[in-house]
Protein backbone atom coordinates (compact mmCIF):
# COMPACT_ATOMS: atom_id res chain seq x y z
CA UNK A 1 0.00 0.00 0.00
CA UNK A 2 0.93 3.63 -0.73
CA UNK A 3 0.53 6.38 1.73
CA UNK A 4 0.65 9.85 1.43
CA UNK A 5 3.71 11.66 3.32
CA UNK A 6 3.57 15.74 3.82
CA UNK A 7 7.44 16.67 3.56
CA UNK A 8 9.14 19.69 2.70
CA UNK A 9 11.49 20.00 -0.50
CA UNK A 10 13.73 22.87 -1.12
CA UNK A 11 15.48 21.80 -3.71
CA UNK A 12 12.83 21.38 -6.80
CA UNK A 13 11.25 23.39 -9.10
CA UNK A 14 7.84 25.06 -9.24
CA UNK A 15 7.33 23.28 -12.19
CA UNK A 16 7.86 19.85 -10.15
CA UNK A 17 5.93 21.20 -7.35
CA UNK A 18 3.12 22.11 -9.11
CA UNK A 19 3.28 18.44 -10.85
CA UNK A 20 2.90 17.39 -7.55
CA UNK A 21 0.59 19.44 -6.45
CA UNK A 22 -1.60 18.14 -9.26
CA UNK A 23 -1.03 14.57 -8.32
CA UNK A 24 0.99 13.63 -11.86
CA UNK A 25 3.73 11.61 -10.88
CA UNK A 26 7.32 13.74 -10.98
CA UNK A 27 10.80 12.55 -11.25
CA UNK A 28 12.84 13.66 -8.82
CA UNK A 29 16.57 13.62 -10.14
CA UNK A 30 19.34 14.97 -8.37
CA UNK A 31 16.68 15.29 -4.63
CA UNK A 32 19.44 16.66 -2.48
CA UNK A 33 17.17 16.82 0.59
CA UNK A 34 13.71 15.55 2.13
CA UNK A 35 12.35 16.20 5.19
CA UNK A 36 8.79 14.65 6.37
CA UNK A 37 6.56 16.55 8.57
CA UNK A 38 6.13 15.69 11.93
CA UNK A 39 3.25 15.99 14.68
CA UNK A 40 5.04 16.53 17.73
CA UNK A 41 2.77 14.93 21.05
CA UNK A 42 1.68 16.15 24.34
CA UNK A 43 4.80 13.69 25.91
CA UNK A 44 7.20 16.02 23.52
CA UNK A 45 8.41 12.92 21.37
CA UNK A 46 7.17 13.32 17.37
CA UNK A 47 5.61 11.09 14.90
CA UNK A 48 5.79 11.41 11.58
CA UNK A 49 2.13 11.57 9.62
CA UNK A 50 0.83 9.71 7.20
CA UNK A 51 -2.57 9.56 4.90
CA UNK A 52 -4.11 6.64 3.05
CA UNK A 53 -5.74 9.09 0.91
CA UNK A 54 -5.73 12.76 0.18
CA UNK A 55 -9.73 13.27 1.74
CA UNK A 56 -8.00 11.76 5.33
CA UNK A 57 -5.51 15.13 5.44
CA UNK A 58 -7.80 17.90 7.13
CA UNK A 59 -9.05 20.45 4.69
CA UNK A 60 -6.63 23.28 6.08
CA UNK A 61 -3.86 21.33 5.37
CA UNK A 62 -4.54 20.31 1.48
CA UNK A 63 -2.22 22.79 -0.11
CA UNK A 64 0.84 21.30 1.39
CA UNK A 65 3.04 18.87 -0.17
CA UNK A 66 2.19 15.37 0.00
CA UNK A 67 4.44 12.30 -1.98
CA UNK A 68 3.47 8.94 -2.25
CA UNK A 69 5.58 6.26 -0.46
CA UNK A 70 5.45 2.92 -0.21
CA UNK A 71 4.28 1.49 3.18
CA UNK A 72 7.65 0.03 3.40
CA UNK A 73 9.50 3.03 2.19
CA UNK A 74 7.90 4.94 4.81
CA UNK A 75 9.05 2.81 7.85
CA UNK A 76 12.51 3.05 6.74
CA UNK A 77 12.00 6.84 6.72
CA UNK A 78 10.61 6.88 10.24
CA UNK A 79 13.44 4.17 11.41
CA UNK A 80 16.55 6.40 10.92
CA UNK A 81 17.77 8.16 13.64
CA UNK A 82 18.82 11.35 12.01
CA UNK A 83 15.21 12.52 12.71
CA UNK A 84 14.86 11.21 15.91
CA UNK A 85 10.95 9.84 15.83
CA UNK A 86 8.77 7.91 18.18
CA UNK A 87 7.14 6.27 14.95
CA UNK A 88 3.98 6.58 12.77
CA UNK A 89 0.57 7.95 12.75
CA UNK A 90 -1.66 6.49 10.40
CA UNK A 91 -4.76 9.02 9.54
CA UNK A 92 -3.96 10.90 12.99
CA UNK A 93 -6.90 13.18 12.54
CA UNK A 94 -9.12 9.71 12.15
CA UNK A 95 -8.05 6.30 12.86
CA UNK A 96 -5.00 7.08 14.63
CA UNK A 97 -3.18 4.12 14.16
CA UNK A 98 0.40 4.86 15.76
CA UNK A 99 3.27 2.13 14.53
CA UNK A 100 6.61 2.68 17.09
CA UNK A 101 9.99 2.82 15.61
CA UNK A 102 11.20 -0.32 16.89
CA UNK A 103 8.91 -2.15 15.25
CA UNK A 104 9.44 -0.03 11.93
CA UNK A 105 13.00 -1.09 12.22
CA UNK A 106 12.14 -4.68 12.39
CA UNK A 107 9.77 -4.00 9.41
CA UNK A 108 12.55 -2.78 7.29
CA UNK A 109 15.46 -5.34 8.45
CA UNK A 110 12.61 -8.17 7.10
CA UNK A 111 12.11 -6.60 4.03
CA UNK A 112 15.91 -6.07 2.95
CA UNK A 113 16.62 -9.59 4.08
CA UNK A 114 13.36 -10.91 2.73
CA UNK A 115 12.36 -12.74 5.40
């Protein structure tokens, strides 16, 4: 499954951006940075979002970017360190499902191994 991921790009185009913003799919050549979004909770640790479609992300926060990961893409995001996350939120302004890192880790350390 694909989910939706709200990040911040500096380093593309308007052109790309808008592609994006139109849902076409856009090759990113040459990404020198990405950096998801994250919800930080009442406990202070952060989570980074993510939508299983675009009518789950609340109406005020439409215009922002969104990018289409795979599930599996998206716990190896969440798993490295350099951002420092509790885990997931899946559809945090709905379901609420919250995945913790640890067990994103495991996720991704079966799927490179295939096991």
């Amino acid at each position: 499954a694909e989910l939706l991921v709200c990040t911040a790009l500096t380093d593309i185009s308007r052109e790309q951006a808008d592609g994006i913003e139109r849902g076409e799919t856009v090759r990113l050549e040459g990404l020198r940075s990405f950096q998801p979004m994250v919800l930080q909770r009442a406990d202070g640790s952060c989570v980074m979002p993510l939508y299983t479609s675009r009518e789950q992300i609340p109406a005020d926060q439409r215009g922002k970017l969104y990018m289409r990961f795979p599930f599996v893409q998206c716990a190896e995001l969440a798993a490295k360190a350099e951002y420092g996350l509790a885990g997931i939120v899946v559809n945090p302004h709905t379901d609420g499902l919250t995945l913790p890192t640890e067990l994103l880790r495991r996720i991704s350390q079966a799927w490179s191994t295939g096991a």
